[in-house]
N, C-alpha and C. Protein backbone atom coordinates (compact mmCIF):
# COMPACT_ATOMS: atom_id res chain seq x y z
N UNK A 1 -94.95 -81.02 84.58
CA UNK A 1 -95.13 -82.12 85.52
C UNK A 1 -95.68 -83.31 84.75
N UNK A 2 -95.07 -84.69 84.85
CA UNK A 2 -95.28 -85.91 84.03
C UNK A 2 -95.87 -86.88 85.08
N UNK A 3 -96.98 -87.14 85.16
CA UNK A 3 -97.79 -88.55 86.57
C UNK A 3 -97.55 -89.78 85.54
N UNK A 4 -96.94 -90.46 86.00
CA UNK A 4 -96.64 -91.55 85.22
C UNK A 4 -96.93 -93.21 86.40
N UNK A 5 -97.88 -94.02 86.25
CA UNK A 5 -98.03 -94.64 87.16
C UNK A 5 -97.05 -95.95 87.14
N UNK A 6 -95.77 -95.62 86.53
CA UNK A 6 -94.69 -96.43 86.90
C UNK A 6 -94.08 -95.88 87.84
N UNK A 7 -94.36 -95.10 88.72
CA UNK A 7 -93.33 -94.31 89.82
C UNK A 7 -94.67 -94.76 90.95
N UNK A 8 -95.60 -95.17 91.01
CA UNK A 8 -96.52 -95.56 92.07
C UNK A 8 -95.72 -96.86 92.80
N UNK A 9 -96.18 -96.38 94.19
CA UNK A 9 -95.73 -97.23 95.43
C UNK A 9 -95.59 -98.67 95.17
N UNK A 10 -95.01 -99.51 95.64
CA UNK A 10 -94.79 -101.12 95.62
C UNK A 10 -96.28 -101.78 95.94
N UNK A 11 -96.74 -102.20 95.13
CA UNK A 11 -97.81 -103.16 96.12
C UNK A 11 -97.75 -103.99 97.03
N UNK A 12 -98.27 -104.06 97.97
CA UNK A 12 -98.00 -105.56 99.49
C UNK A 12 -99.43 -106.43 99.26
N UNK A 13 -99.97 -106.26 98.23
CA UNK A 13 -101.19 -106.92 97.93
C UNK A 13 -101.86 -107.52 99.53
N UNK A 14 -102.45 -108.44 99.60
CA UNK A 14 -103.21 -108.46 100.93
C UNK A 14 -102.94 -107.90 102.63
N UNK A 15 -101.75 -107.75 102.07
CA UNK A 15 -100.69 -106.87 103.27
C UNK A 15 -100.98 -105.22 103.31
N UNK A 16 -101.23 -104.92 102.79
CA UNK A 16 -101.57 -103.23 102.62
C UNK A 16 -102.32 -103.25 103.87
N UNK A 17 -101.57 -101.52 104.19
CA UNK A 17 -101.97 -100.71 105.50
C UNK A 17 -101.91 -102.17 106.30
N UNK A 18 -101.45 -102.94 106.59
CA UNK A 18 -100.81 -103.99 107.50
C UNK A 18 -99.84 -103.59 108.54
N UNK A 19 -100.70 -103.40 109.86
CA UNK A 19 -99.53 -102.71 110.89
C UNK A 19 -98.77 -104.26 111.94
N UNK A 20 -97.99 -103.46 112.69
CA UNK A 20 -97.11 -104.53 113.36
C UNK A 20 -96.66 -105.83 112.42
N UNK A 21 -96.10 -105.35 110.95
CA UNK A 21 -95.28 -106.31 110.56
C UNK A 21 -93.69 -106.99 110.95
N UNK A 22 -93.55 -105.72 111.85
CA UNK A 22 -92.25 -106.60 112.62
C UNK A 22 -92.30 -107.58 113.47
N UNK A 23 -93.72 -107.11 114.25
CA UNK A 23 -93.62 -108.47 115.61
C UNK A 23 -94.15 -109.55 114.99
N UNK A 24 -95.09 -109.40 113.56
CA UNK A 24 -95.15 -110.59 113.19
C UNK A 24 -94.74 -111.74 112.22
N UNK A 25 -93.70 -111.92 112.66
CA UNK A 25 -92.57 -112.87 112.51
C UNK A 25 -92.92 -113.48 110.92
N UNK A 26 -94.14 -114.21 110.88
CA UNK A 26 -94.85 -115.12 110.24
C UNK A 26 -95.49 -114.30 109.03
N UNK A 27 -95.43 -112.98 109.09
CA UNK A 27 -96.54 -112.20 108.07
C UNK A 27 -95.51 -112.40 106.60
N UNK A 28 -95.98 -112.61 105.39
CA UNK A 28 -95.43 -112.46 104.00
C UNK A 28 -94.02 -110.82 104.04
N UNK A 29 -94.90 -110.19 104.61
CA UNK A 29 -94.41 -108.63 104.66
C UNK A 29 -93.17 -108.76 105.20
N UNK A 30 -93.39 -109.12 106.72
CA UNK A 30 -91.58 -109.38 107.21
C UNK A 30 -90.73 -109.02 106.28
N UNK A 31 -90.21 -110.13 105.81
CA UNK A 31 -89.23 -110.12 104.67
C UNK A 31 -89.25 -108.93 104.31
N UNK A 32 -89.92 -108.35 103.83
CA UNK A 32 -89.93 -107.45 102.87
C UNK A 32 -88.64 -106.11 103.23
N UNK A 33 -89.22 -105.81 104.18
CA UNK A 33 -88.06 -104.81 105.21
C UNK A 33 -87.09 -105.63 106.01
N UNK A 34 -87.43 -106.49 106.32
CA UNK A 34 -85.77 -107.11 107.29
C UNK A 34 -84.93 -107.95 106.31
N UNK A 35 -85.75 -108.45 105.44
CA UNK A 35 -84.78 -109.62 104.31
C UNK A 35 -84.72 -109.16 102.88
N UNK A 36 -84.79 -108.23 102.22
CA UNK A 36 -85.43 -108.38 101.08
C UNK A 36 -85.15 -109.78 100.43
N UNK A 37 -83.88 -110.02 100.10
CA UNK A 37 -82.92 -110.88 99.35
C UNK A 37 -84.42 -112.10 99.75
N UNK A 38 -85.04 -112.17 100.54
CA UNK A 38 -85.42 -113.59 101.09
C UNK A 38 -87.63 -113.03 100.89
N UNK A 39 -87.53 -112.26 100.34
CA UNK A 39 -89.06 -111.51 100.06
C UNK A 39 -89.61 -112.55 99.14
N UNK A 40 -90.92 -113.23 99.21
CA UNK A 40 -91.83 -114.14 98.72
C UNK A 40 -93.22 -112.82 98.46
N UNK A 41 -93.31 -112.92 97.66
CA UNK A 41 -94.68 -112.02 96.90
C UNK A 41 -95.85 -112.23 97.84
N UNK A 42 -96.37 -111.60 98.22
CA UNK A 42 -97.89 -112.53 98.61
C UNK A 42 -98.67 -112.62 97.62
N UNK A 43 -99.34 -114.03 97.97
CA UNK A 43 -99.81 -114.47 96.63
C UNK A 43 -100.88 -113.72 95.60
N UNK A 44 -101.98 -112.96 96.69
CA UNK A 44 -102.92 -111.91 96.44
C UNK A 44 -102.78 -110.84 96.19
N UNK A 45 -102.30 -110.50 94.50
CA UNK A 45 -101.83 -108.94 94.02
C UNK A 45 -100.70 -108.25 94.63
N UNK A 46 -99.60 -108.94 95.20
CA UNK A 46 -98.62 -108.46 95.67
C UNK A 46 -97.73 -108.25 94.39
N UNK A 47 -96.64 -107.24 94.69
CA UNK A 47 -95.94 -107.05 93.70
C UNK A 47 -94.11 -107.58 93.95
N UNK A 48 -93.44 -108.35 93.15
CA UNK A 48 -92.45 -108.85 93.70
C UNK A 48 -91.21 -107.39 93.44
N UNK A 49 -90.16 -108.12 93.73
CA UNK A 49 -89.00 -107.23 93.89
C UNK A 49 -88.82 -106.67 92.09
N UNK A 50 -88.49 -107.91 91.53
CA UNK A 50 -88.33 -107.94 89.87
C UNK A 50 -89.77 -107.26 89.06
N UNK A 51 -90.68 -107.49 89.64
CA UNK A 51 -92.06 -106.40 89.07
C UNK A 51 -91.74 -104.91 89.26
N UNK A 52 -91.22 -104.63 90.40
CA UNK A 52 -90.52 -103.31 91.00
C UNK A 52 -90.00 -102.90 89.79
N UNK A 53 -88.63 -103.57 90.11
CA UNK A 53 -87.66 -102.80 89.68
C UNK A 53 -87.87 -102.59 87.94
N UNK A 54 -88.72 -103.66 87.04
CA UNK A 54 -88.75 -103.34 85.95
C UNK A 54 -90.01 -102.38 85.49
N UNK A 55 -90.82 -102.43 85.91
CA UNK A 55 -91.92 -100.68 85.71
C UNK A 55 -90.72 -99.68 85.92
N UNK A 56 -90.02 -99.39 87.57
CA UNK A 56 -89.17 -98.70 87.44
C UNK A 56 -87.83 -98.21 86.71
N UNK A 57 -87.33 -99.19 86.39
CA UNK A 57 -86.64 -99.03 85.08
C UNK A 57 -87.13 -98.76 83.75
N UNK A 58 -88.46 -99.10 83.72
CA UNK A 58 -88.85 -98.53 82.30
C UNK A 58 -89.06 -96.90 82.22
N UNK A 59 -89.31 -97.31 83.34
CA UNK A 59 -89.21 -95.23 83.06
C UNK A 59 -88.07 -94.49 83.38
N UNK A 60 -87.00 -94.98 83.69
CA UNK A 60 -86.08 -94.50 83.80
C UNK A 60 -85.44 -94.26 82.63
N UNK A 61 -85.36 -95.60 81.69
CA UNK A 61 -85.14 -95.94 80.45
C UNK A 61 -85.59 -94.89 79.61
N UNK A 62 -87.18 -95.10 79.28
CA UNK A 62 -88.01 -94.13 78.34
C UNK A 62 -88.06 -92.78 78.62
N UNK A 63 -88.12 -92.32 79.73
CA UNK A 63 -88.69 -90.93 80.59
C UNK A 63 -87.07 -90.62 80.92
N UNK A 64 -86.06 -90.56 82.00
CA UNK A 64 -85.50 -90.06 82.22
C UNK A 64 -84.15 -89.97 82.03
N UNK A 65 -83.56 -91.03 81.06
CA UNK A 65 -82.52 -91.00 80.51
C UNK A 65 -82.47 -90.30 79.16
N UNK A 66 -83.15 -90.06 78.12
CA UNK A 66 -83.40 -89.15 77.28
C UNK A 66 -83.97 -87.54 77.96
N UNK A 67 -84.10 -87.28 78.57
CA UNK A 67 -84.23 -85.83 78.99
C UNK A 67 -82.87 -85.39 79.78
N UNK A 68 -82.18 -86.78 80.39
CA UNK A 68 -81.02 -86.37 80.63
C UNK A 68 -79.79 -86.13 79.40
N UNK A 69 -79.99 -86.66 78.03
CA UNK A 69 -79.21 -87.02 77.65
C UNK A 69 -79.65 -85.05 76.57
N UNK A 70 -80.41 -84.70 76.89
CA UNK A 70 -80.63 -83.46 76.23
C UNK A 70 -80.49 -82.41 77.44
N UNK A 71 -79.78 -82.79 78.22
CA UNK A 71 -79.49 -81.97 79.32
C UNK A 71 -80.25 -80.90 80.70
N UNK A 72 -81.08 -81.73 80.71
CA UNK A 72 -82.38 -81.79 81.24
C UNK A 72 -82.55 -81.66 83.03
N UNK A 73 -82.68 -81.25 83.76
CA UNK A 73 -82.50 -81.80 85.12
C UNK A 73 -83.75 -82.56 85.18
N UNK A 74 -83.62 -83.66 86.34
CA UNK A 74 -85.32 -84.62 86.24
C UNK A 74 -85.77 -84.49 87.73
N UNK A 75 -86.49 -84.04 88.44
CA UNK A 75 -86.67 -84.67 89.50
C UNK A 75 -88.22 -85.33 90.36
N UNK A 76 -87.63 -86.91 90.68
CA UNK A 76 -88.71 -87.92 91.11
C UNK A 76 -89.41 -87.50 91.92
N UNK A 77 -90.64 -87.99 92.09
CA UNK A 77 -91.14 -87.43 93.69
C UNK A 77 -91.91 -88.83 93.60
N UNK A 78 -91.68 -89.84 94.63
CA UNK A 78 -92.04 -90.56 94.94
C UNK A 78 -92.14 -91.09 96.39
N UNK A 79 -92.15 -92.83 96.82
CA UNK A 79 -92.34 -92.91 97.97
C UNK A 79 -91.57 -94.10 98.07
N UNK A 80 -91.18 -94.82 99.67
CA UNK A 80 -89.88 -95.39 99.72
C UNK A 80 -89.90 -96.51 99.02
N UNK A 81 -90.83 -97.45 98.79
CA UNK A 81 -90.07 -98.47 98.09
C UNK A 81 -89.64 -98.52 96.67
N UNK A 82 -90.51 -97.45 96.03
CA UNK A 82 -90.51 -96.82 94.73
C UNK A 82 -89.20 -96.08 94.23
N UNK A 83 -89.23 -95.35 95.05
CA UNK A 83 -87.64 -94.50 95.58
C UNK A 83 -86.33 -95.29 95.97
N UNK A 84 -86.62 -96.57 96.55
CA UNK A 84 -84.88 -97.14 96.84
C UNK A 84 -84.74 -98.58 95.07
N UNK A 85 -86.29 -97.97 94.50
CA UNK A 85 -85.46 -98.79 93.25
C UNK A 85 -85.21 -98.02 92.17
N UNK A 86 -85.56 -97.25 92.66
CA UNK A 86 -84.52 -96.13 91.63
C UNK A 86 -83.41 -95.97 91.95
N UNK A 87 -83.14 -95.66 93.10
CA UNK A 87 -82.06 -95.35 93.67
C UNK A 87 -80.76 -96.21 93.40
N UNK A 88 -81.55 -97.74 93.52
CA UNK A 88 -81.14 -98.96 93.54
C UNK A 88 -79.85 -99.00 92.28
N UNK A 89 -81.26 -98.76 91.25
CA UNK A 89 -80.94 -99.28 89.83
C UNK A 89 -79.70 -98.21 89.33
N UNK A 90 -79.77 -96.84 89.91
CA UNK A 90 -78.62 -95.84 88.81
C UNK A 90 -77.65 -95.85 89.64
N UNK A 91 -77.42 -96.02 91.08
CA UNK A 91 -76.25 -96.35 92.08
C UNK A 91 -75.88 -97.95 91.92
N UNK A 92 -76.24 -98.84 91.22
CA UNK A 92 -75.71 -100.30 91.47
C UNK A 92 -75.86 -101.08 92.27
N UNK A 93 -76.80 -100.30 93.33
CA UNK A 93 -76.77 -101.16 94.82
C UNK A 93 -77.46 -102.18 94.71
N UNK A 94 -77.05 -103.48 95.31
CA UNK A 94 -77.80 -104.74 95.35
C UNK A 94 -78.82 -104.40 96.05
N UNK A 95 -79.88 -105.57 95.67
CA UNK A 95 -81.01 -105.74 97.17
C UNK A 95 -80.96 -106.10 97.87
N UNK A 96 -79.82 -106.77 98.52
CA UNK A 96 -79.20 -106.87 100.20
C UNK A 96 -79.30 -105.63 101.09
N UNK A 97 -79.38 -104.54 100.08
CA UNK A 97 -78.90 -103.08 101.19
C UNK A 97 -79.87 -102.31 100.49
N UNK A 98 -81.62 -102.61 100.05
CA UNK A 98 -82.27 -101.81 99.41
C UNK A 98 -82.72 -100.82 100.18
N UNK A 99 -82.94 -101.18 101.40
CA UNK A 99 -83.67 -99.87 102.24
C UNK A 99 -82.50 -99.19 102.61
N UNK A 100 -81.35 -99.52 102.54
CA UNK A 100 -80.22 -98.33 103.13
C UNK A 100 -80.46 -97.04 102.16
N UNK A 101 -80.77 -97.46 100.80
CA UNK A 101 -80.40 -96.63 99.54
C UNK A 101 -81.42 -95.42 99.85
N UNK A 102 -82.47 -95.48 100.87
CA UNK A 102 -83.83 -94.45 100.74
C UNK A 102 -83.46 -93.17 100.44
N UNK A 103 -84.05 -92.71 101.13
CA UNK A 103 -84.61 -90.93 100.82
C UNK A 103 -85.22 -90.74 102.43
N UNK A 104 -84.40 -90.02 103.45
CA UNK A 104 -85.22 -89.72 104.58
C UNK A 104 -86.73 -88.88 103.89
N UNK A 105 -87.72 -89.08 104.74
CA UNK A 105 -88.87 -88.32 104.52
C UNK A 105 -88.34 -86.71 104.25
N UNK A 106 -88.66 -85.92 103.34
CA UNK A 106 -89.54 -84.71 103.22
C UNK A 106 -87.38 -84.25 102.83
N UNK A 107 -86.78 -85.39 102.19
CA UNK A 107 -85.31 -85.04 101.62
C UNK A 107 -85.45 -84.96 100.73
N UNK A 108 -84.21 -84.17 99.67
CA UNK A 108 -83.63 -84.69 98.35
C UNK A 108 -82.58 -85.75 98.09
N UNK A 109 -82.35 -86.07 97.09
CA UNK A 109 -81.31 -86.91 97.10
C UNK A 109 -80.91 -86.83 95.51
N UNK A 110 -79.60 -86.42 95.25
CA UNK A 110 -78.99 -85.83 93.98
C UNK A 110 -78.35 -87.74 93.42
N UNK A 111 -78.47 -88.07 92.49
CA UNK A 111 -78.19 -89.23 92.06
C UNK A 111 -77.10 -88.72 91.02
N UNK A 112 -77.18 -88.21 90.36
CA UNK A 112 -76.15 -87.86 88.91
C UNK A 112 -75.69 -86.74 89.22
């Protein structure tokens, strides 16, 4: 087992544990789940889309493409926003359709 804190959750910096981000129209967060394409960081330790996806790609890079390439099976255990940029990055999927790419709760999901 490898804990690697490039597979840790997305930050929402002042938004964390922030409930009723849908009804509120106005919150930074919104975006985040209804728009990504249109997601503004919050300014206070938030983490953007491109911060995401490149921690997550580095370990995909360093960590799990060389254990694949020695024939290796890998498997992530993470959480959703962490999880649809992985998902993201080895399926091609844009960030127009990032939350489609998830992982229902308590699933697998075979990528290769």
């Amino acid at each position: 087992i490898l804990f690697d804190d490039r597979l840790r959750e997305m930050s929402f910096g002042v938004c964390e544990g922030m409930t009723n981000y849908f009804q509120a129209k106005d919150s930074p967060i919104s975006a985040l789940f209804q728009d990504p394409v249109n997601y503004h960081t919050p300014v206070e330790q938030g983490e953007s889309f491109e911060e995401l996806f490149t921690r997550t790609g580095s370990f995909l890079e360093e960590v799990v493409e060389p254990d694949l390439r020695e024939g290796k099976d890998v498997l992530i255990v993470g959480h959703g926003a962490m999880n649809c940029s992985i998902i993201c990055q080895v399926k091609g999927i844009p960030l127009e359709q990032f939350w489609e790419a998830g992982i229902e709760n308590c699933k697998l999901k075979k990528l290769l």
